[in-house]
N, C-alpha and C. Protein backbone atom coordinates (compact mmCIF):
# COMPACT_ATOMS: atom_id res chain seq x y z
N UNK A 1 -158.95 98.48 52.85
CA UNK A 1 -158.13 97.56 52.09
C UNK A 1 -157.81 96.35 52.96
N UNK A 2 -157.30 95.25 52.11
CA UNK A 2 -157.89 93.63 53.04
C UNK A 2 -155.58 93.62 52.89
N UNK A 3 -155.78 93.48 54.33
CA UNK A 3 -154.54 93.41 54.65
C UNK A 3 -153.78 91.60 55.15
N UNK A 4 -153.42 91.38 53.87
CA UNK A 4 -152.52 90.12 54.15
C UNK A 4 -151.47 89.47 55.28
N UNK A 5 -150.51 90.74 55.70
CA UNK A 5 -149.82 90.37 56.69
C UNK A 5 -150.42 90.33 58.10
N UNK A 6 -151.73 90.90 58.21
CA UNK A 6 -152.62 91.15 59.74
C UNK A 6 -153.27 89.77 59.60
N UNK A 7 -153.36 88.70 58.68
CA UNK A 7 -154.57 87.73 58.81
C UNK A 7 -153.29 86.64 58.18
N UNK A 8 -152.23 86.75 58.30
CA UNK A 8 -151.34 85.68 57.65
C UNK A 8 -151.70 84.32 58.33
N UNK A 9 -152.04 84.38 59.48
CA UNK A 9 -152.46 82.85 60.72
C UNK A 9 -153.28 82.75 59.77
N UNK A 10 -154.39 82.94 59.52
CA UNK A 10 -155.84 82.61 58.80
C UNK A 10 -155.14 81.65 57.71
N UNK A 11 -154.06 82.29 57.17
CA UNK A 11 -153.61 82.10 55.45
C UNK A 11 -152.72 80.68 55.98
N UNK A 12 -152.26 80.98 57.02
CA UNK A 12 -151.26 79.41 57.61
C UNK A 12 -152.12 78.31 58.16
N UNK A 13 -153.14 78.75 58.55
CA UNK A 13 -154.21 77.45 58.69
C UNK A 13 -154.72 76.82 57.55
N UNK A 14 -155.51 77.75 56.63
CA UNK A 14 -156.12 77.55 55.13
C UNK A 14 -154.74 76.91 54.99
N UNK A 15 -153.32 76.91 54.54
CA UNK A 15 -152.66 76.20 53.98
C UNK A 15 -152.04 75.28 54.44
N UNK A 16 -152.13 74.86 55.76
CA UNK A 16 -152.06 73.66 56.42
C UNK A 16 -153.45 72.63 56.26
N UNK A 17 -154.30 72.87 56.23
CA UNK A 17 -155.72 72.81 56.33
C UNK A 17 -155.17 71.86 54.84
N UNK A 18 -155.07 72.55 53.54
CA UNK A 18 -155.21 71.94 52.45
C UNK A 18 -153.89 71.13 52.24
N UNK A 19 -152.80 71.55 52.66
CA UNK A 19 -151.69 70.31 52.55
C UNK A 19 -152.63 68.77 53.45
N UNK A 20 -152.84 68.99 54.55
CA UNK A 20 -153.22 67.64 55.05
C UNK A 20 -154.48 67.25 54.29
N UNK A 21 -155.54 67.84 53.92
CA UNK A 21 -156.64 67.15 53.16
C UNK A 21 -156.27 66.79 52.10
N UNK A 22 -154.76 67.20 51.03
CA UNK A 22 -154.37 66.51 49.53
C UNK A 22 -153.43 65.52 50.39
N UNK A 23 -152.90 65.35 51.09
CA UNK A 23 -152.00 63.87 51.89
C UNK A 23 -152.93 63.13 52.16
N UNK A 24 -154.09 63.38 52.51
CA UNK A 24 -154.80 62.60 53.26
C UNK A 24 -156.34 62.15 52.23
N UNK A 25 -156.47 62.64 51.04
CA UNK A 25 -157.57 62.71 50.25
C UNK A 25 -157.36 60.69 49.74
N UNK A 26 -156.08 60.57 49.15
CA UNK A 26 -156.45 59.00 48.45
C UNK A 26 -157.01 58.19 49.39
N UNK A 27 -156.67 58.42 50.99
CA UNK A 27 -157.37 57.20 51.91
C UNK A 27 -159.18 57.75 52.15
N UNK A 28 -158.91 58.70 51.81
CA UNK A 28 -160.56 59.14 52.36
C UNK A 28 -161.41 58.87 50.89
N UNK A 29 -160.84 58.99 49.32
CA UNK A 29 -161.92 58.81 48.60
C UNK A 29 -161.15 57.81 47.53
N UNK A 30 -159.80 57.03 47.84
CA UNK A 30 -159.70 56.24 46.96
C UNK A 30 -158.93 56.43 45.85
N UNK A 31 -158.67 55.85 45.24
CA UNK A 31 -157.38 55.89 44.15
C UNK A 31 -158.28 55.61 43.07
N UNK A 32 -157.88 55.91 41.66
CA UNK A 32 -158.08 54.93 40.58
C UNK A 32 -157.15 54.40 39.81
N UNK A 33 -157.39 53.04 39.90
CA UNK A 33 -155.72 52.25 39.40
C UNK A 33 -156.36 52.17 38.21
N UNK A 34 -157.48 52.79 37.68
CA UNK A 34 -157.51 52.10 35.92
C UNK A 34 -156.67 52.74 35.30
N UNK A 35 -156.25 52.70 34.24
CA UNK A 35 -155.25 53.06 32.81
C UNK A 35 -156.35 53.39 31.31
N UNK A 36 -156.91 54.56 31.79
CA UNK A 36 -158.35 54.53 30.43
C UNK A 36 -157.39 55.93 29.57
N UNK A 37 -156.80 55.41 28.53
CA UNK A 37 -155.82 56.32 27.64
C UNK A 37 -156.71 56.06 25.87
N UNK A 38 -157.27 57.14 25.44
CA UNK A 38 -157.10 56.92 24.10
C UNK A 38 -156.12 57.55 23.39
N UNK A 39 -156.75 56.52 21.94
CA UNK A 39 -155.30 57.18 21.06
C UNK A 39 -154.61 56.02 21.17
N UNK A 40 -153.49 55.88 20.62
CA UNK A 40 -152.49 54.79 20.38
C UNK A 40 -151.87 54.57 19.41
N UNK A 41 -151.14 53.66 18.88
CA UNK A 41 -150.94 53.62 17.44
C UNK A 41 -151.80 52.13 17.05
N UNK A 42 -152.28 52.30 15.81
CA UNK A 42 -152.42 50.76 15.42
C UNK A 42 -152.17 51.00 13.67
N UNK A 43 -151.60 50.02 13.35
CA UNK A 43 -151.32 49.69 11.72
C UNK A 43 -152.16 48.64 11.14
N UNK A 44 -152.47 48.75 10.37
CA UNK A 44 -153.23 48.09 9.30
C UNK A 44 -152.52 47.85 7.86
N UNK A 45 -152.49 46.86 7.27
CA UNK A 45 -152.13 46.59 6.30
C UNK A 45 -152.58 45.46 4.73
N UNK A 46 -152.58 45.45 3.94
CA UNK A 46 -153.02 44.62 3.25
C UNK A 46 -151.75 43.81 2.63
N UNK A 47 -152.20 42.51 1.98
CA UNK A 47 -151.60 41.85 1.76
C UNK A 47 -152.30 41.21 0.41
N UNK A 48 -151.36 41.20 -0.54
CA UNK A 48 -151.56 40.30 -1.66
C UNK A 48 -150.11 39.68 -2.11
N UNK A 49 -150.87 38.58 -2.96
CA UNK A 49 -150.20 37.79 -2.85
C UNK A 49 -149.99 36.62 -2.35
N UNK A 50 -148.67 35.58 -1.58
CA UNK A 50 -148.72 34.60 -0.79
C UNK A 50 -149.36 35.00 0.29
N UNK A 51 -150.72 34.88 1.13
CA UNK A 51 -151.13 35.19 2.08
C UNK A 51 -150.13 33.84 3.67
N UNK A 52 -150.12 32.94 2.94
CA UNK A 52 -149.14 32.21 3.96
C UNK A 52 -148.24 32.46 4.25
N UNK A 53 -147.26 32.65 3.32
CA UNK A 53 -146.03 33.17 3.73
C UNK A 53 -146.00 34.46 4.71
N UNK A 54 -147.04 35.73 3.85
CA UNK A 54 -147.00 36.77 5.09
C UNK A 54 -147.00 36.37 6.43
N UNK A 55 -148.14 35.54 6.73
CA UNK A 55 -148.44 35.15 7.91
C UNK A 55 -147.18 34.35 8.89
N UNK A 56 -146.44 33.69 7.86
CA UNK A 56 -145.48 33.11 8.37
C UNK A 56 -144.01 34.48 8.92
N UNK A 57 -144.29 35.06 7.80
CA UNK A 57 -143.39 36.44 8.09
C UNK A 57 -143.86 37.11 9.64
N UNK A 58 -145.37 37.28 9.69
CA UNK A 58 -145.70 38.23 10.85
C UNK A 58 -145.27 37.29 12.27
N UNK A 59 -145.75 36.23 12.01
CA UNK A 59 -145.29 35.35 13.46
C UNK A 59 -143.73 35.59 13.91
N UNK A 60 -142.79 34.92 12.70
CA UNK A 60 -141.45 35.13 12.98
C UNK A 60 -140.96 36.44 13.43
N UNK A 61 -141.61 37.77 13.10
CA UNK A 61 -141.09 39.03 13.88
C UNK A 61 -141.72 39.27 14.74
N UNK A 62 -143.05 38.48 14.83
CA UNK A 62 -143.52 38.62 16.21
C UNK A 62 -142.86 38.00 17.49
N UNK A 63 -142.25 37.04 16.93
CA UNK A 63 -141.51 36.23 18.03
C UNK A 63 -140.29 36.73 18.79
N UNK A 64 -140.02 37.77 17.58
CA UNK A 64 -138.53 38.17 17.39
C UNK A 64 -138.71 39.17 18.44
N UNK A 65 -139.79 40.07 18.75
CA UNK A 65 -140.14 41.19 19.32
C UNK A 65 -140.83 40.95 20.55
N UNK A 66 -141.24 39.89 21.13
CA UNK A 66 -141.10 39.49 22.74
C UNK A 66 -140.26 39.60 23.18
């Protein structure tokens, strides 16, 4: 039988070993700063009717919402 407390050094190296290679992994292979997310929301809508005025409607709450 494989005895844990007789080889615990082994088990304290292996876990020193892997704490410093995940601290030390972004300088050795790099980060990725992209933001690649799908999904989202998007709305769609139709409009009849005054098509100007809507348009005039969407700007003004667009403005409102900056």
């Amino acid at each position: 039988m494989f005895s844990f407390v007789e080889n615990r050094f082994r088990f304290y190296g292996i876990a020193a070993a892997l704490v410093v290679f995940s601290l030390l992994s972004p300088w050795i292979f790099g980060t990725n700063k992209g933001i690649d997310m799908t999904g989202g929301i998007q709305i769609e809508y139709a409009v009849s009717g005054d098509r100007d005025a809507a348009l005039a409607k969407a700007r003004e709450l667009a403005e409102i919402l900056k």
